[in-house]
C-alpha atoms as a PDB file:
ATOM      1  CA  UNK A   1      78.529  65.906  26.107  1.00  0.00           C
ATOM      2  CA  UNK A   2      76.646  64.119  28.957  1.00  0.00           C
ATOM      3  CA  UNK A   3      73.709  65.755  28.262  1.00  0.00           C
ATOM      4  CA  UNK A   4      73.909  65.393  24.562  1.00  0.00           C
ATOM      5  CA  UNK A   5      74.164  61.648  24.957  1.00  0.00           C
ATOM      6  CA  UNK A   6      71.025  61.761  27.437  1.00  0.00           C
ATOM      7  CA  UNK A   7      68.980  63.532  25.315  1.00  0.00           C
ATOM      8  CA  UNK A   8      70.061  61.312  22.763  1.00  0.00           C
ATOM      9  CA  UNK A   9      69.036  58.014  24.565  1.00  0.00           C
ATOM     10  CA  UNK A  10      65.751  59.890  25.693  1.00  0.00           C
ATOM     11  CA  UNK A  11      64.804  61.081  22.011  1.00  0.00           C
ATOM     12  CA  UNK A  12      65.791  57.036  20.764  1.00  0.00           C
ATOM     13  CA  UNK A  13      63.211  55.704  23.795  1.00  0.00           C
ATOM     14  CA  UNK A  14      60.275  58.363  22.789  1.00  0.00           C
ATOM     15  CA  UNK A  15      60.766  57.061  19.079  1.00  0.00           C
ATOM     16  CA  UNK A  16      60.534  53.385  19.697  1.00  0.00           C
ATOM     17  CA  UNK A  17      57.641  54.206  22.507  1.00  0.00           C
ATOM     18  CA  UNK A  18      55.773  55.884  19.781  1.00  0.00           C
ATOM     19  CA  UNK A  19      56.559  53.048  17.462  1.00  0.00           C
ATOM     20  CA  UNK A  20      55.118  50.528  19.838  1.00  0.00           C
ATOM     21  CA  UNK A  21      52.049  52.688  20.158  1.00  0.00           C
ATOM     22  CA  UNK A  22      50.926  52.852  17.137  1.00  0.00           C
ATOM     23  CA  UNK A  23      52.147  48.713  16.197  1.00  0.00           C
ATOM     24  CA  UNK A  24      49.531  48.454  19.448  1.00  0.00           C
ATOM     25  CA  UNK A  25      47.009  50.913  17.846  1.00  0.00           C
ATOM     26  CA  UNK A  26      47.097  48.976  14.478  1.00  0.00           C
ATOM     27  CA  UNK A  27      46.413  45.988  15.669  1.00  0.00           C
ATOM     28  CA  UNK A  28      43.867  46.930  17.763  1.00  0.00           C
ATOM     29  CA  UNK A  29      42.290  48.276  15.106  1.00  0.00           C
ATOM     30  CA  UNK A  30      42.419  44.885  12.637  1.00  0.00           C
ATOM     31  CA  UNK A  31      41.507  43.223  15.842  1.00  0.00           C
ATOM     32  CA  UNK A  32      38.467  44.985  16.698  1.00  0.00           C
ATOM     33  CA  UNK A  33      37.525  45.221  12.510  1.00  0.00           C
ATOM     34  CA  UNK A  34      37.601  41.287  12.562  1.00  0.00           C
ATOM     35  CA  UNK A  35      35.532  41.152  15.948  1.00  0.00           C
ATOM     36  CA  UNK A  36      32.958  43.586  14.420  1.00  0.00           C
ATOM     37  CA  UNK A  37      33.333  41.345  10.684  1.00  0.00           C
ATOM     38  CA  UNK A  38      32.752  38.340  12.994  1.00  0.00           C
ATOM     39  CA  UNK A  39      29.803  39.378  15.076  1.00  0.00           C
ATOM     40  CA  UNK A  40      28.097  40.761  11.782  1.00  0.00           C
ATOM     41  CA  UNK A  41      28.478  37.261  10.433  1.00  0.00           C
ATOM     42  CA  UNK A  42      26.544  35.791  12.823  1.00  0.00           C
ATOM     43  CA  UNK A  43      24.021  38.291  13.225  1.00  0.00           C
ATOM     44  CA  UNK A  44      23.735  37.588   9.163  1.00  0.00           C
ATOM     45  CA  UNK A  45      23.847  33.846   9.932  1.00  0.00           C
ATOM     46  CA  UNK A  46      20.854  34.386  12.746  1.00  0.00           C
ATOM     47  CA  UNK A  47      19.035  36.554   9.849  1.00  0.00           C
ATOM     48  CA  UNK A  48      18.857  33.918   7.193  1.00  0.00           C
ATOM     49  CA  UNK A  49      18.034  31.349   9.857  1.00  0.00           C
ATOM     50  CA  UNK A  50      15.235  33.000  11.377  1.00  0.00           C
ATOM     51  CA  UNK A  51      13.842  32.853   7.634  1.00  0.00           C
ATOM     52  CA  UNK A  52      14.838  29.496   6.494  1.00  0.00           C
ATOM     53  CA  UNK A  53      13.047  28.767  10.097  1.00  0.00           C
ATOM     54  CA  UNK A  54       9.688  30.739   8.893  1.00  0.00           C
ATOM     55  CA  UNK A  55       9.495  28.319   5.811  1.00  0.00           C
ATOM     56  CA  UNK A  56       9.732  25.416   8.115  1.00  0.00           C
ATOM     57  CA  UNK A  57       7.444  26.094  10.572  1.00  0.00           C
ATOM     58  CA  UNK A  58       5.171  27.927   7.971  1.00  0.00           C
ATOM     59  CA  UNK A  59       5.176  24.111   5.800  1.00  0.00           C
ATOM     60  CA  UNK A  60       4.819  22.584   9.493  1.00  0.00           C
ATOM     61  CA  UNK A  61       1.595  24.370   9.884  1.00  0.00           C
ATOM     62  CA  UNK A  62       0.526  23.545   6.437  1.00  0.00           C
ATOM     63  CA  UNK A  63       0.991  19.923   7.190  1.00  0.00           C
ATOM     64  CA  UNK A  64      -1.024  20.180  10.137  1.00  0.00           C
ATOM     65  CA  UNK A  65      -3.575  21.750   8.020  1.00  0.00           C
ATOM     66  CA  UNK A  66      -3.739  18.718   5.396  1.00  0.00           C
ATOM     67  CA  UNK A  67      -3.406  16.654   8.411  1.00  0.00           C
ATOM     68  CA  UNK A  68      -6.531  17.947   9.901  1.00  0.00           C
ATOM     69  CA  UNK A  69      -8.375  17.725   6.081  1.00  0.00           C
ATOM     70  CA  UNK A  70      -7.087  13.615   6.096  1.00  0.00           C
ATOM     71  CA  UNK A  71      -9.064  13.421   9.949  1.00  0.00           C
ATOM     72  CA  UNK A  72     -11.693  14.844   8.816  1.00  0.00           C
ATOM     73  CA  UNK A  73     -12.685  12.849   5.440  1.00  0.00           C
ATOM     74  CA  UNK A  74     -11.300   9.682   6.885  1.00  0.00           C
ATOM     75  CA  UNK A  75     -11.140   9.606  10.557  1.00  0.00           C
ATOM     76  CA  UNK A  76      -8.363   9.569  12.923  1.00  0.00           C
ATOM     77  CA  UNK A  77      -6.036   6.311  13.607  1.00  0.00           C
ATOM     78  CA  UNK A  78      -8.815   4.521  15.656  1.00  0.00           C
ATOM     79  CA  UNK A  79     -11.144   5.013  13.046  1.00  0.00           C
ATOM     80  CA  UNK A  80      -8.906   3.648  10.330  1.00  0.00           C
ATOM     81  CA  UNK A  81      -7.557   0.888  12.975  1.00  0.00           C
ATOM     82  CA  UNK A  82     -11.614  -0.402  13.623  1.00  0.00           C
ATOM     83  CA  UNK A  83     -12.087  -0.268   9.431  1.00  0.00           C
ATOM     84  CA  UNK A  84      -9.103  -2.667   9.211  1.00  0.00           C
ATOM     85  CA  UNK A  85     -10.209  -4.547  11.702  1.00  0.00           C
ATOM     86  CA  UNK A  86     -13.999  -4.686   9.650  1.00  0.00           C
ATOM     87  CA  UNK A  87     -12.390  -5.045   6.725  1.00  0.00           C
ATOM     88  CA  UNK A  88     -10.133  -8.839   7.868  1.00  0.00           C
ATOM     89  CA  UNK A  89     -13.818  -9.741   9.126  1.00  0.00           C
ATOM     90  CA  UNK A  90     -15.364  -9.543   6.083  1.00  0.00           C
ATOM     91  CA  UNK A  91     -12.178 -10.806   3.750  1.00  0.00           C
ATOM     92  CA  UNK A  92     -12.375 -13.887   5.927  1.00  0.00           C
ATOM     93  CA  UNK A  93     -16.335 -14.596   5.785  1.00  0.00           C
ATOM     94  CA  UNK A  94     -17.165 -17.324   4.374  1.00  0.00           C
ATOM     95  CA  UNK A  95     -20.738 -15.906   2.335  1.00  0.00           C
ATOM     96  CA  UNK A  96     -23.753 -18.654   2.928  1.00  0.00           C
ATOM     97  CA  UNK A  97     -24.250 -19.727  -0.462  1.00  0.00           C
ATOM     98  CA  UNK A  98     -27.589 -21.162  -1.594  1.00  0.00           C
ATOM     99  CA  UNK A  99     -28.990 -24.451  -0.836  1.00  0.00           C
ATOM    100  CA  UNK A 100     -32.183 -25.428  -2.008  1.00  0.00           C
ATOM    101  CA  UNK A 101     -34.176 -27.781  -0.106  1.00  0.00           C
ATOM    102  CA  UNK A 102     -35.318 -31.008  -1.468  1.00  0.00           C
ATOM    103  CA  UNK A 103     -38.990 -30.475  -2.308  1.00  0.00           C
ATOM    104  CA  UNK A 104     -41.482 -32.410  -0.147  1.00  0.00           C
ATOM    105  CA  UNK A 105     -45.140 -33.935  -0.370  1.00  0.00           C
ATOM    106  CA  UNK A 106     -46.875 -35.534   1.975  1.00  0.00           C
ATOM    107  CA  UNK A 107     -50.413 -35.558  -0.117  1.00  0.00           C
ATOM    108  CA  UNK A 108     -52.085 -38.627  -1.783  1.00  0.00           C
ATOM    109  CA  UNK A 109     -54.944 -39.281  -3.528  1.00  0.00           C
ATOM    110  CA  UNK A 110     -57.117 -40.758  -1.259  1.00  0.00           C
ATOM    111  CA  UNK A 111     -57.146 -37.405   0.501  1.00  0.00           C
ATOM    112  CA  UNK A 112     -59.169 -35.598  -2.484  1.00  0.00           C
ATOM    113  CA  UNK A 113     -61.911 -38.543  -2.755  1.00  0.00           C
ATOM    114  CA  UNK A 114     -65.600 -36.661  -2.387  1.00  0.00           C
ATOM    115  CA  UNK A 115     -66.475 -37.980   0.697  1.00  0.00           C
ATOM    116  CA  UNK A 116     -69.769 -38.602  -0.484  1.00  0.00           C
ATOM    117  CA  UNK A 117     -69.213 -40.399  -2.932  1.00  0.00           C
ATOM    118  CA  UNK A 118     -70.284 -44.036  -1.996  1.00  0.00           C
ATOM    119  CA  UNK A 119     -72.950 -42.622  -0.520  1.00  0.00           C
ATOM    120  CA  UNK A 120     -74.150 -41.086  -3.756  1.00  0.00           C
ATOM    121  CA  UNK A 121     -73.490 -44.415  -4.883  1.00  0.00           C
ATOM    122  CA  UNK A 122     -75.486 -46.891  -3.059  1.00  0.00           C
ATOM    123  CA  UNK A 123     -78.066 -44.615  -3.341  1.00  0.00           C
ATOM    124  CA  UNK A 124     -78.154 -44.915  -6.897  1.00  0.00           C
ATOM    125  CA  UNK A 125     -78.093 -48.833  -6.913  1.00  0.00           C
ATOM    126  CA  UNK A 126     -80.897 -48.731  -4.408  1.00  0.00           C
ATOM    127  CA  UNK A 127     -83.028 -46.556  -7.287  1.00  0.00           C
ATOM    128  CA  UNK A 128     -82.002 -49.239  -9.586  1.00  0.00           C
ATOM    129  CA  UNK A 129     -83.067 -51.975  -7.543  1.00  0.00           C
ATOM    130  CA  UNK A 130     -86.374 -50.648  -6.932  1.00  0.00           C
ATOM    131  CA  UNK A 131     -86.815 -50.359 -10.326  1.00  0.00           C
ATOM    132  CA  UNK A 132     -86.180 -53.649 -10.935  1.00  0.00           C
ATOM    133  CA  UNK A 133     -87.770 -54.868  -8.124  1.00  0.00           C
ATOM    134  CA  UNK A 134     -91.480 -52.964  -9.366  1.00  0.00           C
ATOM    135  CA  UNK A 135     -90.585 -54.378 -12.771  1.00  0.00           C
ATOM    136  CA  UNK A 136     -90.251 -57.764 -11.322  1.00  0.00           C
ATOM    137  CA  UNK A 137     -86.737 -58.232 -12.530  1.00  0.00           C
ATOM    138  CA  UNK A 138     -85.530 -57.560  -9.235  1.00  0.00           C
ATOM    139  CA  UNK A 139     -83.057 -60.931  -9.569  1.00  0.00           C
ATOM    140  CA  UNK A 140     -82.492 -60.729 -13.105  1.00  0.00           C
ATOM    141  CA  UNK A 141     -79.345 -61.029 -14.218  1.00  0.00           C
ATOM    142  CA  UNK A 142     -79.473 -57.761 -16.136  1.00  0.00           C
ATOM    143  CA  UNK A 143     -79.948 -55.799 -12.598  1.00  0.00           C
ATOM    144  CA  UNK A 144     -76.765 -57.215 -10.529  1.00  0.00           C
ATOM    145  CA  UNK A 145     -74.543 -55.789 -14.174  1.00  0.00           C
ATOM    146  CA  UNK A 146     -76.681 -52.520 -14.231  1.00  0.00           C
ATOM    147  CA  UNK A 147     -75.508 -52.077 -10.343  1.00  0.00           C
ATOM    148  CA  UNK A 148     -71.893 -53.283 -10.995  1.00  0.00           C
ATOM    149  CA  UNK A 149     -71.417 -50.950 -13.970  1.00  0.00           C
ATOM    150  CA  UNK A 150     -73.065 -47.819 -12.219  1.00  0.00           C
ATOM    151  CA  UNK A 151     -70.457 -48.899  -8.989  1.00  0.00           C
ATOM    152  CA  UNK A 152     -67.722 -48.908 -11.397  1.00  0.00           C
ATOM    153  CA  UNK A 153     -68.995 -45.758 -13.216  1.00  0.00           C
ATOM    154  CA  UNK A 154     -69.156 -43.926  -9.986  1.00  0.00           C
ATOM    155  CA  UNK A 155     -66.083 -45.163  -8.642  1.00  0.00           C
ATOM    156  CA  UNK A 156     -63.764 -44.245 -11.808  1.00  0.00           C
ATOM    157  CA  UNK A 157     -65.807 -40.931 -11.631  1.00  0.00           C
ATOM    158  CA  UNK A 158     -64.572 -40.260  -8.126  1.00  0.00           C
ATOM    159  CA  UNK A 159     -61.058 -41.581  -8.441  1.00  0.00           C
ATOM    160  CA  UNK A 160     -60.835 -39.254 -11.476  1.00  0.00           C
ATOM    161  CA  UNK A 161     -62.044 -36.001 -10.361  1.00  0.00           C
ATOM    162  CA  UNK A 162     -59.517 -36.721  -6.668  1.00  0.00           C
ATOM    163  CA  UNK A 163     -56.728 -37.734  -8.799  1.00  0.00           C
ATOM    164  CA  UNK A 164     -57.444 -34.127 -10.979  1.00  0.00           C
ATOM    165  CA  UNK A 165     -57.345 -32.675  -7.471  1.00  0.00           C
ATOM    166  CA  UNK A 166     -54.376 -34.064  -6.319  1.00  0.00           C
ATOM    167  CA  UNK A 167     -52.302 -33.502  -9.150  1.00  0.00           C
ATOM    168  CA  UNK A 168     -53.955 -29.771  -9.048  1.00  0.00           C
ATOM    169  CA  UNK A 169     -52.435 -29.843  -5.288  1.00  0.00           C
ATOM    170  CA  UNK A 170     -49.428 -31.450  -6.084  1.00  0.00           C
ATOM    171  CA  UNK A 171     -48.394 -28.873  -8.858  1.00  0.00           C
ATOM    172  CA  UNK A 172     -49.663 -25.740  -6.708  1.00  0.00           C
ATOM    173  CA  UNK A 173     -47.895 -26.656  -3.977  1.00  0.00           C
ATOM    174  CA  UNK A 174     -44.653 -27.257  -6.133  1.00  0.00           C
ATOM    175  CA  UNK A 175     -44.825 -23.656  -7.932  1.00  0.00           C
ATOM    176  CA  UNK A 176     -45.201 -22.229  -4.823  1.00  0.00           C
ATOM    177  CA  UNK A 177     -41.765 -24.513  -3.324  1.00  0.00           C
ATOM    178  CA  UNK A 178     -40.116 -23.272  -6.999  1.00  0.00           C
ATOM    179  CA  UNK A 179     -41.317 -20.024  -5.902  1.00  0.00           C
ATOM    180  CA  UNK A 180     -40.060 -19.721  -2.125  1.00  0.00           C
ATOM    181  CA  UNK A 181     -36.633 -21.366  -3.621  1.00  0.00           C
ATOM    182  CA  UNK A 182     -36.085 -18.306  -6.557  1.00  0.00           C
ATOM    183  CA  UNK A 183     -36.766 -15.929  -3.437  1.00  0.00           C
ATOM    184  CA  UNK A 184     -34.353 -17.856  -1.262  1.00  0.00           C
ATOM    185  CA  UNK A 185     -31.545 -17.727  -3.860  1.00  0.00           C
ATOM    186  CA  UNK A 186     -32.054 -14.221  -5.323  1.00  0.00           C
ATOM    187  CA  UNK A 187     -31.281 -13.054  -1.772  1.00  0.00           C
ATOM    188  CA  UNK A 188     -28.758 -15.457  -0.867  1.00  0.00           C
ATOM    189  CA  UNK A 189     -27.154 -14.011  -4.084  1.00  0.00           C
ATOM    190  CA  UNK A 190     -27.511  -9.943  -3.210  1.00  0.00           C
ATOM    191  CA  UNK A 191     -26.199 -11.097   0.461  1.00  0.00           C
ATOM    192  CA  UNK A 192     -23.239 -12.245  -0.843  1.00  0.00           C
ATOM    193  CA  UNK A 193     -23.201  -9.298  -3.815  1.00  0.00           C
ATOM    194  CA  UNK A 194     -23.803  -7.126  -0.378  1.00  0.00           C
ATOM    195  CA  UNK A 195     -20.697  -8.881   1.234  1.00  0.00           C
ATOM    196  CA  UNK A 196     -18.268  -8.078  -1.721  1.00  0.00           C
ATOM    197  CA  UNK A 197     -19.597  -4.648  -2.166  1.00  0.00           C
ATOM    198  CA  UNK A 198     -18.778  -4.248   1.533  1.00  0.00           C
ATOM    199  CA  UNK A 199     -15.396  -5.924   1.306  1.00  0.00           C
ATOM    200  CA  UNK A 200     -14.297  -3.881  -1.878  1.00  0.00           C
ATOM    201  CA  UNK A 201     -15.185  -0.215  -0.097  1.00  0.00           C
ATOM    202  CA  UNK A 202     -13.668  -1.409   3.062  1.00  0.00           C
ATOM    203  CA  UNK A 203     -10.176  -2.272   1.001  1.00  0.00           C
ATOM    204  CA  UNK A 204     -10.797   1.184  -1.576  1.00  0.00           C
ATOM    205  CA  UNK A 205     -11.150   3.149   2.050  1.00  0.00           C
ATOM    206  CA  UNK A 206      -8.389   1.850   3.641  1.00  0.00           C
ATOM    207  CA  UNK A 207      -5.708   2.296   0.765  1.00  0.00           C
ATOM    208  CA  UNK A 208      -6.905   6.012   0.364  1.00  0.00           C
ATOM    209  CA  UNK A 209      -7.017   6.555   4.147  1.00  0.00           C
ATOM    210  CA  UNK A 210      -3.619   5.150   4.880  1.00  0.00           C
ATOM    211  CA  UNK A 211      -1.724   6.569   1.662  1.00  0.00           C
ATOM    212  CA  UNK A 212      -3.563   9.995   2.882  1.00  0.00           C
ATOM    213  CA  UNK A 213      -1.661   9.481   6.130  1.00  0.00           C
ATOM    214  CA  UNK A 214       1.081   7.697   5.388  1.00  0.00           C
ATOM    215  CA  UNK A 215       1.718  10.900   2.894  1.00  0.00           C
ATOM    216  CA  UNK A 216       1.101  13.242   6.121  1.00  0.00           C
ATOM    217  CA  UNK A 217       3.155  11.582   8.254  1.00  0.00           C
ATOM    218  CA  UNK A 218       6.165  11.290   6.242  1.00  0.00           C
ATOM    219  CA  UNK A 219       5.900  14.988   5.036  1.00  0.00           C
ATOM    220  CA  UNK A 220       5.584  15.468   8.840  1.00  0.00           C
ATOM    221  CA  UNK A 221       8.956  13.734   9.195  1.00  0.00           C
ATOM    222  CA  UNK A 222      10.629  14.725   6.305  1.00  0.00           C
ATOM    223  CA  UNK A 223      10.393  18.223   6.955  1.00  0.00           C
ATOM    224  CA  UNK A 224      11.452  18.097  11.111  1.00  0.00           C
ATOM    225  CA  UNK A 225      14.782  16.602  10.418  1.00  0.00           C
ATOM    226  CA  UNK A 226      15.275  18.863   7.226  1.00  0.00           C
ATOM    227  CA  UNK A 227      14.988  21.678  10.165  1.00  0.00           C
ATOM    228  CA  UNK A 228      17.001  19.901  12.457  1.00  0.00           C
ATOM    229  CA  UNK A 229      20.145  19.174  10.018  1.00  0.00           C
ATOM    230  CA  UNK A 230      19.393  22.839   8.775  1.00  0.00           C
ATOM    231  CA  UNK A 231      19.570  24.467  12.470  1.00  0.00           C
ATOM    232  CA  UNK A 232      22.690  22.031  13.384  1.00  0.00           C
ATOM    233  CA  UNK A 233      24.703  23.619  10.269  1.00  0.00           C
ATOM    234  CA  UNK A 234      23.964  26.758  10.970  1.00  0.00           C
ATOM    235  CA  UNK A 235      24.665  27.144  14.383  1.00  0.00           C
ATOM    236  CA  UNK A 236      28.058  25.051  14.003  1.00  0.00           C
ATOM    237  CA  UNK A 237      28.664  28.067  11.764  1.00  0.00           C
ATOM    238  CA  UNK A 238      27.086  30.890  13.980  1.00  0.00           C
ATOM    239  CA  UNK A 239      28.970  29.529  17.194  1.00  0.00           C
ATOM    240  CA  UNK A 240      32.167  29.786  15.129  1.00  0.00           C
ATOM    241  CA  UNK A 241      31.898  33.222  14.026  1.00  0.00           C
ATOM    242  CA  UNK A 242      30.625  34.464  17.808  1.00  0.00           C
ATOM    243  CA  UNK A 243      33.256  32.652  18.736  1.00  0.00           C
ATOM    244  CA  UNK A 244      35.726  34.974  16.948  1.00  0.00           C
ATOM    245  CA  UNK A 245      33.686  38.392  17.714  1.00  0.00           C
ATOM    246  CA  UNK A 246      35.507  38.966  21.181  1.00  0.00           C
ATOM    247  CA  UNK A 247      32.478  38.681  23.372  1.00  0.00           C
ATOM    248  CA  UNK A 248      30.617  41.138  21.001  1.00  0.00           C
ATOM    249  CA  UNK A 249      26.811  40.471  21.266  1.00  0.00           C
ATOM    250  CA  UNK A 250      25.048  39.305  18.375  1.00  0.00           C
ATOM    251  CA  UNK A 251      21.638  38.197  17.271  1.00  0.00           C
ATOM    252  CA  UNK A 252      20.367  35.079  19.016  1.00  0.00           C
ATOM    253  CA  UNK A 253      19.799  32.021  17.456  1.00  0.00           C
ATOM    254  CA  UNK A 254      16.699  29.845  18.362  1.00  0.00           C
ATOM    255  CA  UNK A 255      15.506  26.865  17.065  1.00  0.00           C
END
């Protein structure tokens, strides 16, 4: 009876020792199957990340490329920084504008009288008084008009032809002022033609060059924090799931 009871007790411990064994067994089977599901997660999670993370360095280098196309046809910051600088210089310029000078002349007639004129003169009257003077009318009343109108003959002769000469003078030397003036304000004109030429490229240049790298910079920006939120999501995700795969190693993770 003793021994009936003992084997009794011993078969009623092997049957719950086997029932713990295999409760153990089971669980260390769904505990391992979730440790493997886990780690597979993350080495799927490292996957995808390593090719989200090919885009964004592969648009990074693209970037870089346009970048280096914007240097190139526009010049880097200092050379945009110096064309702003030219271009406030010439916005602020004040153009010289024309201003004609008030014509001058310092000529008169006197100046054009042939200087040997009077001498011409008296030696005419001299002929006529010798004339007179053979004729024996030297005295005669006739003689003193003969001289006094050949005088006055001369003299409106010579005050003509120097008053034809300084008019001549006066209206050379004005064409040519006229002249000088036209010159004068045609280029005073294309100067300040030159000046707004050079202003308008200088503003056209810098709106292109700085939307070219304002453009650069931004897409630049744009697409480093779109990586950065992108990493920071997914490895709040991967550390979770290596978290749960039991010290089971897994694909790394790198930004």
């Amino acid at each position: 009876m003793a021994l009936a009871a003992i084997a009794s007790a011993a078969s009623g411990v092997a049957g719950g020792l086997a029932g713990s064994i295999l409760n153990y067994n089971a669980t260390n089977r769904a505990q391992t199957h979730g440790e493997n599901a886990a780690r597979n997660a993350a080495n799927s999670i490292s996957n995808s990340w390593n090719a989200s993370k090919g885009a964004y360095d592969s648009a990074a280098s693209n970037i870089d490329d346009y970048g280096n196309t914007v240097t190139a046809a526009y010049g880097d910051d200092t050379a945009i920084g110096n064309a702003g600088t030219q271009y406030q210089q010439a916005a602020n310029k004040q153009s010289d504008t024309y201003k004609a000078d008030d014509f001058s002349y310092d000529g008169n007639v006197n100046v054009f009288y042939d200087k040997a004129w009077q001498t011409n003169n008296d030696a005419q009257n001299s002929a006529l008084e010798r004339s007179a003077a053979s004729s024996g009318n030297l005295y005669a009343s006739n003689t003193a008009q003969n001289i006094a109108k050949n005088t006055s003959a001369n003299a409106n002769s010579a005050y003509k032809e120097a008053m034809e000469a300084y008019q001549s003078d006066y209206a050379n030397k004005l064409s040519a002022y006229n002249s000088e003036q036209s010159a004068a304000q045609q280029e005073g004109s294309q100067n300040i033609t030159a000046d707004q030429n050079r202003t308008s490229n200088l503003a056209n240049y810098l709106s292109s060059a700085t939307s070219a790298s304002s453009d650069v910079n931004t897409a630049k920006a744009n697409n480093t924090l779109a990586k950065a939120n992108a990493y920071q999501s997914t490895a709040s995700e991967y550390a979770s799931q290596l978290a749960n795969a039991g010290g089971k190693k897994a694909n790394s993770l790198s930004y």
